[in-house]
Protein backbone atom coordinates (compact mmCIF):
# COMPACT_ATOMS: atom_id res chain seq x y z
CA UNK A 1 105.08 11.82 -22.38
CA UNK A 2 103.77 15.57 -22.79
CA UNK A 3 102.60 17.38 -20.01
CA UNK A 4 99.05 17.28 -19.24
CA UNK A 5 97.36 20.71 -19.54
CA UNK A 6 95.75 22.67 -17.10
CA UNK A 7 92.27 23.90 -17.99
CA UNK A 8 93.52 28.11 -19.17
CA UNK A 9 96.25 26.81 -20.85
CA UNK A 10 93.90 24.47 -23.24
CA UNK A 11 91.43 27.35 -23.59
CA UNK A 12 94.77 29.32 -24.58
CA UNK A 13 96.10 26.20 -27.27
CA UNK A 14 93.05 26.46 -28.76
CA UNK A 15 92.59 30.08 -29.44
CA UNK A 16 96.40 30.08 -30.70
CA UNK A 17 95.18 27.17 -33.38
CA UNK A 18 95.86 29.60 -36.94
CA UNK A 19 92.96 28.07 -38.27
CA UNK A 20 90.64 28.20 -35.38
CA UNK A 21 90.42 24.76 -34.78
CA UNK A 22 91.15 22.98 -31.96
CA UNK A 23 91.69 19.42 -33.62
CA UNK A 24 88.12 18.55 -32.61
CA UNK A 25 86.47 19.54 -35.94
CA UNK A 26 84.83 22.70 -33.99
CA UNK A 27 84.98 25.31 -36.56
CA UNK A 28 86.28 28.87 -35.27
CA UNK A 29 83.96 31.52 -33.55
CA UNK A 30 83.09 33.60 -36.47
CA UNK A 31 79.95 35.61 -36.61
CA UNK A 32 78.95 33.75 -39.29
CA UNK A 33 79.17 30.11 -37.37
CA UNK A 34 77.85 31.50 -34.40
CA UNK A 35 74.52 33.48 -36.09
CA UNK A 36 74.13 30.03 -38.54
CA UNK A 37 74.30 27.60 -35.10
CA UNK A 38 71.80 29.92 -33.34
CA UNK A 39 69.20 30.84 -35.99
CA UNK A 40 69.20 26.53 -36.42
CA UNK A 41 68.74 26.22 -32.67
CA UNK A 42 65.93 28.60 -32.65
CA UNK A 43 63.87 27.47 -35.82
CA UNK A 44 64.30 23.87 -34.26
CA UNK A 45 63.21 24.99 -30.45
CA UNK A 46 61.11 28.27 -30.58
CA UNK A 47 57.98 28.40 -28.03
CA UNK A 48 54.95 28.85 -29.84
CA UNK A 49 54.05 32.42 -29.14
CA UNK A 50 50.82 34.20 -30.99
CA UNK A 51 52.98 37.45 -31.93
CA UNK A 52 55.40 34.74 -33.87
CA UNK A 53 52.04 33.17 -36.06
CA UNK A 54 51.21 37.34 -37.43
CA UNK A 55 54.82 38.60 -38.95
CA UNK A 56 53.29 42.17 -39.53
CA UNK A 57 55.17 45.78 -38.20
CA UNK A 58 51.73 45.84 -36.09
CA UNK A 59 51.27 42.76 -34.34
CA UNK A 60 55.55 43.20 -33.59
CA UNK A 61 54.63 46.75 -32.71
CA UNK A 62 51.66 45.62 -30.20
CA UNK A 63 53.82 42.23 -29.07
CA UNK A 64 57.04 44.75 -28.09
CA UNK A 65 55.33 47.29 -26.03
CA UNK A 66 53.35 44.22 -24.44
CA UNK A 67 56.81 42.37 -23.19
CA UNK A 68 58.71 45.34 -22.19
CA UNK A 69 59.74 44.28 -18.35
CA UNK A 70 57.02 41.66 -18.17
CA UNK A 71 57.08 37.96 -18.43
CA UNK A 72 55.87 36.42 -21.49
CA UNK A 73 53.05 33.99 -19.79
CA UNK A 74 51.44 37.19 -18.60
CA UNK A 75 51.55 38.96 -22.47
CA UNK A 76 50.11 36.00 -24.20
CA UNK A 77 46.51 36.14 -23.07
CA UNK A 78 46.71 40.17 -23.07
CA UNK A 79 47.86 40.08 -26.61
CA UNK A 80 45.16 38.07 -27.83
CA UNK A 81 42.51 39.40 -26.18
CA UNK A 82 44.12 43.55 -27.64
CA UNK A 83 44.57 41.97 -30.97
CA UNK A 84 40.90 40.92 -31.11
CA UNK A 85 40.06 44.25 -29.82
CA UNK A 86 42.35 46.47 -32.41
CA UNK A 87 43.22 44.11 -35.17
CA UNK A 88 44.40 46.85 -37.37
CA UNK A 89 46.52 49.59 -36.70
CA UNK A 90 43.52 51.79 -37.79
CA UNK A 91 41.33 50.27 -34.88
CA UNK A 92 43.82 51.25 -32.52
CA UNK A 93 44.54 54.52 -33.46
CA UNK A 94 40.53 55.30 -33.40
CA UNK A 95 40.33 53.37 -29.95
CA UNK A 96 39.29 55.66 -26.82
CA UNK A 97 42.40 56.00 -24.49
CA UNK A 98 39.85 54.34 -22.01
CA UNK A 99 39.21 51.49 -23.57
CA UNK A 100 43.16 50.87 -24.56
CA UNK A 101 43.72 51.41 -20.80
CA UNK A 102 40.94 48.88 -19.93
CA UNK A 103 42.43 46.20 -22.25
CA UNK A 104 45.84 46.80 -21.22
CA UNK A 105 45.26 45.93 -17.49
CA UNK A 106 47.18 43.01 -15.97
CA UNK A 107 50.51 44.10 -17.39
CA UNK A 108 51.45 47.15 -15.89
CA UNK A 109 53.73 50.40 -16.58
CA UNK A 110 50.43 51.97 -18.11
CA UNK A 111 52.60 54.40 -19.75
CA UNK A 112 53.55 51.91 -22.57
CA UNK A 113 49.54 51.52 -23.76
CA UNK A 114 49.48 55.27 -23.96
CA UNK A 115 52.26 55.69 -25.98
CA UNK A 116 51.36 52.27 -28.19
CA UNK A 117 48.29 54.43 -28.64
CA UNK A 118 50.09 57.81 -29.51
CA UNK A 119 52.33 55.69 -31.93
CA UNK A 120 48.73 54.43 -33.39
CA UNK A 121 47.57 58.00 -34.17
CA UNK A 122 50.63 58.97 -35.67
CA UNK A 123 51.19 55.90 -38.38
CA UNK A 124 47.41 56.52 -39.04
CA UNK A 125 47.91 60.27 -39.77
CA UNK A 126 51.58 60.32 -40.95
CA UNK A 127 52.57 56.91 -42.31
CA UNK A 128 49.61 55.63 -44.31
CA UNK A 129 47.91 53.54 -41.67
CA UNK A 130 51.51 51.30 -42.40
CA UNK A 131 54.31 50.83 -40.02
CA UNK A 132 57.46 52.08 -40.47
CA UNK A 133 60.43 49.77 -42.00
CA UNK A 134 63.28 51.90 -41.17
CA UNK A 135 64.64 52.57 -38.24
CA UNK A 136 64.90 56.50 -38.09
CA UNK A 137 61.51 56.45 -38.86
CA UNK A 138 60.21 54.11 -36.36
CA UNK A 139 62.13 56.03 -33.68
CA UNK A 140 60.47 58.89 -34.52
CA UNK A 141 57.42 56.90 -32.84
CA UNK A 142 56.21 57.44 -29.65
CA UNK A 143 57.70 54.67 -27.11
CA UNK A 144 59.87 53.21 -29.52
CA UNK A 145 63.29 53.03 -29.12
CA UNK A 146 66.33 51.65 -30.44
CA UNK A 147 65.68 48.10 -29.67
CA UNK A 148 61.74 47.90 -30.17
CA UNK A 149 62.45 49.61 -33.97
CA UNK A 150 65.81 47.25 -34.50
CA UNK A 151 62.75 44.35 -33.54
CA UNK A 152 60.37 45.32 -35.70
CA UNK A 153 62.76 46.14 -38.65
CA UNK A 154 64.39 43.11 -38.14
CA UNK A 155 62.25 40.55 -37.45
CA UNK A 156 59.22 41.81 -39.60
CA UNK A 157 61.56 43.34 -42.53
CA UNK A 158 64.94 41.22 -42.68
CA UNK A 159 66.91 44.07 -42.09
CA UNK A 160 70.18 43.44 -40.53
CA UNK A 161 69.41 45.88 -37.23
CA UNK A 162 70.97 44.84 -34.06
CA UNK A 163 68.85 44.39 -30.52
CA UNK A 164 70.00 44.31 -27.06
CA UNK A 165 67.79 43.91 -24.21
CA UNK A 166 68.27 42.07 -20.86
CA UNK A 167 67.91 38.69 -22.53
CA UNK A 168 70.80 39.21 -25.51
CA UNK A 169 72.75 41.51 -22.84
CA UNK A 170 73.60 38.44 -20.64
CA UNK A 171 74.38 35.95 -23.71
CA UNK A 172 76.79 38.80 -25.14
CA UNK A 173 77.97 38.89 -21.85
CA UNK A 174 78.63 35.36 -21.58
CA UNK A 175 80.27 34.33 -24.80
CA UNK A 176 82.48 37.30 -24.60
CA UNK A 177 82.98 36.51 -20.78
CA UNK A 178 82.91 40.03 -19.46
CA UNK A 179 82.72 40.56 -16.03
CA UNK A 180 82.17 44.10 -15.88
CA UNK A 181 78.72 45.99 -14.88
CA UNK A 182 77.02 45.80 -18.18
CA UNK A 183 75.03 49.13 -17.25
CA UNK A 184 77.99 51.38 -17.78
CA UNK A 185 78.17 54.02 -20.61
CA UNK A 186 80.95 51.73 -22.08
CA UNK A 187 79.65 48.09 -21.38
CA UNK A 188 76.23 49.75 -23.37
CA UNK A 189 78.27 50.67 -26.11
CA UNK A 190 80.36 47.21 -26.20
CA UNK A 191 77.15 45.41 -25.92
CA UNK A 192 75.61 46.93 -28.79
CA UNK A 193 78.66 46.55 -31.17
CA UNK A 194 78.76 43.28 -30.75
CA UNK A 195 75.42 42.63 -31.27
CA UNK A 196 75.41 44.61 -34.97
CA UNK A 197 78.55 42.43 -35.46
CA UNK A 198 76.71 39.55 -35.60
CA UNK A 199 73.49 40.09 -36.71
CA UNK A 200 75.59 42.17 -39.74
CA UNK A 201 76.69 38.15 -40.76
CA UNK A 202 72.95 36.20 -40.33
CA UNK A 203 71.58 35.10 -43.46
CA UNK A 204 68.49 35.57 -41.41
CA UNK A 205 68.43 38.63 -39.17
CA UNK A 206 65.42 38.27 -37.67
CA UNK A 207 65.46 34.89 -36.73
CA UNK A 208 69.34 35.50 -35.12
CA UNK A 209 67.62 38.30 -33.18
CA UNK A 210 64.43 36.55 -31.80
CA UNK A 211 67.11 33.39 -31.52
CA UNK A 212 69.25 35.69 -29.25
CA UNK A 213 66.37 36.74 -27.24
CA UNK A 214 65.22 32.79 -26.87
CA UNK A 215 68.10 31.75 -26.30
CA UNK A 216 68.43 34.46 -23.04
CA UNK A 217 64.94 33.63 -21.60
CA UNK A 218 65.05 29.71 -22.03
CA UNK A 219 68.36 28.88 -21.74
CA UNK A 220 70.80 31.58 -20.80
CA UNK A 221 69.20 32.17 -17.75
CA UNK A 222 70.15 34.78 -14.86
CA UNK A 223 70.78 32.22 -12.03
CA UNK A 224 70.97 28.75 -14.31
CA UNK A 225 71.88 28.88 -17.44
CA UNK A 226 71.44 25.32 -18.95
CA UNK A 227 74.86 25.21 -21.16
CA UNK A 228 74.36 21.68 -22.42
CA UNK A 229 71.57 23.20 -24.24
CA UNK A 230 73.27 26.00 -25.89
CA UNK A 231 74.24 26.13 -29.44
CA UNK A 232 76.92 28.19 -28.77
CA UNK A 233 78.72 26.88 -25.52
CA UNK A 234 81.18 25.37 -27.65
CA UNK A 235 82.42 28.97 -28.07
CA UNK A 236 81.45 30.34 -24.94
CA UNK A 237 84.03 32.30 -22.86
CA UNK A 238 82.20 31.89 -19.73
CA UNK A 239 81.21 28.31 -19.78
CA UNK A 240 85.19 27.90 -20.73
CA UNK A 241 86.07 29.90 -17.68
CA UNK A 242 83.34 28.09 -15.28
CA UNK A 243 82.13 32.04 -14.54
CA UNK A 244 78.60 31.33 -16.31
CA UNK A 245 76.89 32.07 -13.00
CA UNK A 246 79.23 35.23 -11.92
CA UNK A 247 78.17 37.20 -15.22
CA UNK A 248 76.16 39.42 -15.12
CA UNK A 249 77.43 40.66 -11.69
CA UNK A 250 74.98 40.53 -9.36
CA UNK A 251 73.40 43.95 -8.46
CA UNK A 252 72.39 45.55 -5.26
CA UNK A 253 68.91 45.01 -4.84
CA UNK A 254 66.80 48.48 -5.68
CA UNK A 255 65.86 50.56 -2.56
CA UNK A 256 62.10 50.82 -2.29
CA UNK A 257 60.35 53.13 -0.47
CA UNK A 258 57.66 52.85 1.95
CA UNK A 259 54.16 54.35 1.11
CA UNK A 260 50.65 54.88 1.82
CA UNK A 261 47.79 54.48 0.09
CA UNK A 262 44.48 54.75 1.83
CA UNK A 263 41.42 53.60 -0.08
CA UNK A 264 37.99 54.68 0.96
CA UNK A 265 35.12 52.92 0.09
CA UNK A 266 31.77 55.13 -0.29
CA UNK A 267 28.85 53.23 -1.37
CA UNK A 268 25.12 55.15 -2.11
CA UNK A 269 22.37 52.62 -2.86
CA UNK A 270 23.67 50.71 -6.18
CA UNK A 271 26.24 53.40 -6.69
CA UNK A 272 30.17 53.86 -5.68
CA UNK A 273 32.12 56.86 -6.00
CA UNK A 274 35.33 57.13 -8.19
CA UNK A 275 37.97 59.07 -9.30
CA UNK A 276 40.38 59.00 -12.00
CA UNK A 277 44.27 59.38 -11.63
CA UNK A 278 45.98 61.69 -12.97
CA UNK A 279 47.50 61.77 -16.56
CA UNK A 280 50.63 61.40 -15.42
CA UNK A 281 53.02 58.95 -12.72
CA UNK A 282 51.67 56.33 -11.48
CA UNK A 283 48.56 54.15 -12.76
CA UNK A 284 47.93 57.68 -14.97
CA UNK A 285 44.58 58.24 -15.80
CA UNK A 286 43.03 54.70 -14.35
CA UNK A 287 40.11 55.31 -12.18
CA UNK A 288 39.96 54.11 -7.93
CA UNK A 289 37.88 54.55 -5.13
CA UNK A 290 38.43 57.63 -3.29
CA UNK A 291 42.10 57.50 -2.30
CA UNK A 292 44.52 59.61 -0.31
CA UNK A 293 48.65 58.98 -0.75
CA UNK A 294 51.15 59.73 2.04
CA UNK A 295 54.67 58.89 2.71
CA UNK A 296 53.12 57.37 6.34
CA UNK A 297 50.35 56.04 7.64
CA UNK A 298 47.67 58.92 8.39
CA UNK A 299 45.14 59.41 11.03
CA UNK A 300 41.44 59.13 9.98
CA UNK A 301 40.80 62.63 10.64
CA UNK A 302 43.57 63.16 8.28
CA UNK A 303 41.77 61.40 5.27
CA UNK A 304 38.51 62.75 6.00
CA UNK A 305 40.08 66.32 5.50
CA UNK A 306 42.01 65.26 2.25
CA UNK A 307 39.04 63.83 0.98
CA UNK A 308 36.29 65.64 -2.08
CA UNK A 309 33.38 65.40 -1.91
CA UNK A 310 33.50 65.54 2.67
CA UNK A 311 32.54 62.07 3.76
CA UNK A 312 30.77 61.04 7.32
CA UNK A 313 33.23 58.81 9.40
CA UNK A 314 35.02 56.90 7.92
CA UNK A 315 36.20 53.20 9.35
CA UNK A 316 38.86 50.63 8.58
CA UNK A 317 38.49 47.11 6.60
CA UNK A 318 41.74 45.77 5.61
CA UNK A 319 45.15 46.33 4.89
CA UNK A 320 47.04 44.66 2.44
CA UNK A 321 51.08 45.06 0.65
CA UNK A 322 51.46 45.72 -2.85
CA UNK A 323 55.23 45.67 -4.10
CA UNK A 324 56.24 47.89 -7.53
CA UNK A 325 59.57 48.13 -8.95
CA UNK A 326 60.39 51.43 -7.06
CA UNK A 327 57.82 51.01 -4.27
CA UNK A 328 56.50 49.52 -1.25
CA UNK A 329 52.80 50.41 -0.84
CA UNK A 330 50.48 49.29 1.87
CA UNK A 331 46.81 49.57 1.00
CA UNK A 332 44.41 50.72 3.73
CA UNK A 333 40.69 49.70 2.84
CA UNK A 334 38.05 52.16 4.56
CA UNK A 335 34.09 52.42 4.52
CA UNK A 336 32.29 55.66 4.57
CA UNK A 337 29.43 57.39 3.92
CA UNK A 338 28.05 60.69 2.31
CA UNK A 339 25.07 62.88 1.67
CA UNK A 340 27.35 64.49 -0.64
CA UNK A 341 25.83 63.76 -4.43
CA UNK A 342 28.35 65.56 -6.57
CA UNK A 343 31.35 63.98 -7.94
CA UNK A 344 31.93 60.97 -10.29
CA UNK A 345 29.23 57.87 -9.09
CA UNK A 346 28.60 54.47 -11.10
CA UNK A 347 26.64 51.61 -11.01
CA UNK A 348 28.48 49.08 -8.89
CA UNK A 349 27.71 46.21 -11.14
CA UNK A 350 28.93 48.25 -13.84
CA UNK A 351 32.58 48.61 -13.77
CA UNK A 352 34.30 46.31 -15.47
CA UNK A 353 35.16 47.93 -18.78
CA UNK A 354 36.44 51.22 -16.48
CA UNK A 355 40.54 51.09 -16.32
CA UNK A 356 41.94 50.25 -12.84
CA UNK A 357 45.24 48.85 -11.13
CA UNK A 358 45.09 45.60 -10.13
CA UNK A 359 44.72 46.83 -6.17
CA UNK A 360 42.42 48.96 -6.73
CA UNK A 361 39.86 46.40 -8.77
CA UNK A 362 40.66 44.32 -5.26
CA UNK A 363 39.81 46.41 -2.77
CA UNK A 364 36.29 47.11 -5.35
CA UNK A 365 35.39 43.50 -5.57
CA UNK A 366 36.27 42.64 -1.98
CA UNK A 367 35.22 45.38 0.30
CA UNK A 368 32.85 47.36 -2.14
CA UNK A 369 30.53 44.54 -3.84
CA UNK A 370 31.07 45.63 -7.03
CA UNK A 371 31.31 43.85 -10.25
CA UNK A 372 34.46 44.80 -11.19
């Protein structure tokens, strides 16, 4: 009778198999087998997502800078709502930076709508009005790197470009079953090779890349990765293993620093005074109520003095946290007054079109009764 096998040793009888198969009519892990069984799992299961219903360099343009580290639920209304704003490339690129700001609130990292908007003004005046197909040349774009311009050329133009992002990362990482720190200068490399391995063997590239990307944020998961769902667990190192849940290796979680932001509220009749951000860091050029930033928690006297135009006495109203990738802010909410008329006041009930952070457009509706 032969010896039963223990579980490495039939992973290793299988891979030894000189055809590739393990007796079980699974054909071998080729790129070609693995691209075909993924493109058919994504054409049969793909979430109906607006970007997917306009294949044009411009709505893949728009869509990309959208879901860069932010959840898809959260893009689909914003991307609706910019595409019936700027429906053409043209539109965009003749927008006001304002108004781009303005539409781009809710999703964060403002820096991607300026550069979207840079990119705009440069197709316009360099390309034609038409977005790139190549990749060199969509690089040359502002914001776009290798994996938004291996999207675009890809998905929109059937080119055989490869993409890695956090999504594809963690599938690569799992059917190859590496355990190492995928952030390393080699594990980047690795990553990407393998990726232009495969997609170098799709009959449909684009459809293999969003497939890989699907597959990452629906299935694949970080903490449970549904393998019974997979098209390609069959061939999956980790599954094989039992590791599925130990790759990526969890990561230390970021250090965040404390900080201060203290928001005064200065009301005039039917008017509010603002300021606008600077063009640069954090929340660049969005506008706010009068605020002052500190590494700790200041003293009145302290804000009163940091404060343009001088304000009377100013007096607390709420504090509330407000968590970013890098930060830990606490808001502090304050009323004050002012004879003071220079400086930038609007109508109260007029300030929904201006730009603002999410906690800012808060502390406005809440404490400063303005329709915002």
């Amino acid at each position: 009778m032969p010896r039963k096998l223990k579980r490495g040793e039939r992973g290793a009888k299988r891979r030894d198999c000189g055809d590739g198969v393990s007796g079980t009519g699974v054909p071998p892990a080729t790129p070609a087998v693995i691209t075909r069984a993924i493109i058919g799992w994504f054409r049969a299961s793909a979430r109906d997502l607006p970007w997917r219903r306009r294949r044009s360099g411009y709505a893949a343009l728009v869509s990309e800078a959208m879901l860069q580290q932010t959840q898809v639920s959260r893009v689909v209304e914003s991307f609706e709502r910019f595409m019936r704003a700027f429906p053409t490339v043209e539109r965009l690129a003749d927008a006001d930076e304002q108004q781009v700001l303005s539409l781009w609130q809710g999703l964060g990292y403002y820096r991607r709508a300026k550069n979207l908007h840079a990119a705009a003004r440069m197709i316009r005046d360099e390309f034609g009005g038409v977005v790139p197909h190549e990749v060199a040349e969509l690089r040359r774009l502002p914001g776009v790197g290798r994996y938004t311009a291996g999207a675009i050329a890809s998905i929109v133009h059937g080119r055989a470009e490869p993409i890695v992002d956090g999504n594809v990362s963690r599938v690569l990482a799992r059917l190859h079953g590496w355990r190492d720190e995928s952030t390393s200068k080699e594990a980047v490399r690795r990553t990407w090779d393998a990726a232009a391995a495969l997609v170098r063997e799709a009959d449909d590239p684009g459809a293999f890349n969003e497939g890989m990307m699907e597959l990452g944020a629906t299935v694949c998961t970080p903490a449970a990765p549904a393998c019974g769902s997979c098209p390609a667990a069959t061939w999956c190192e980790a599954r094989r293993l039992g590791i599925q849940r130990e790759i990526p290796p969890a990561k230390a979680p970021a250090r965040q620093r404390p900080w201060h932001h203290h928001v005064v509220v200065v009301k005039r009749g039917d008017m509010i005074l603002l300021e606008q951000r600077p063009d640069h860091g954090m929340w660049a050029g969005m506008w706010q109520a009068p605020t002052v930033e500190a590494a700790r928690l200041l003293h009145a006297t302290e804000i009163v003095k940091s404060l343009r135009p001088r304000v009377s006495r100013i007096s607390w109203l709420a504090s509330f946290p407000h968590q970013t990738t890098h930060r830990r802010i606490t808001f502090h909410v304050f009323a004050a007054t002012t004879r003071v008329r220079a400086g930038q006041w609007r109508e109260a009930n007029n300030l929904a079109d201006l730009p603002m952070s999410n906690p800012q457009r808060l502390i406005l509706s809440q404490w400063g009764n303005a329709g915002v």
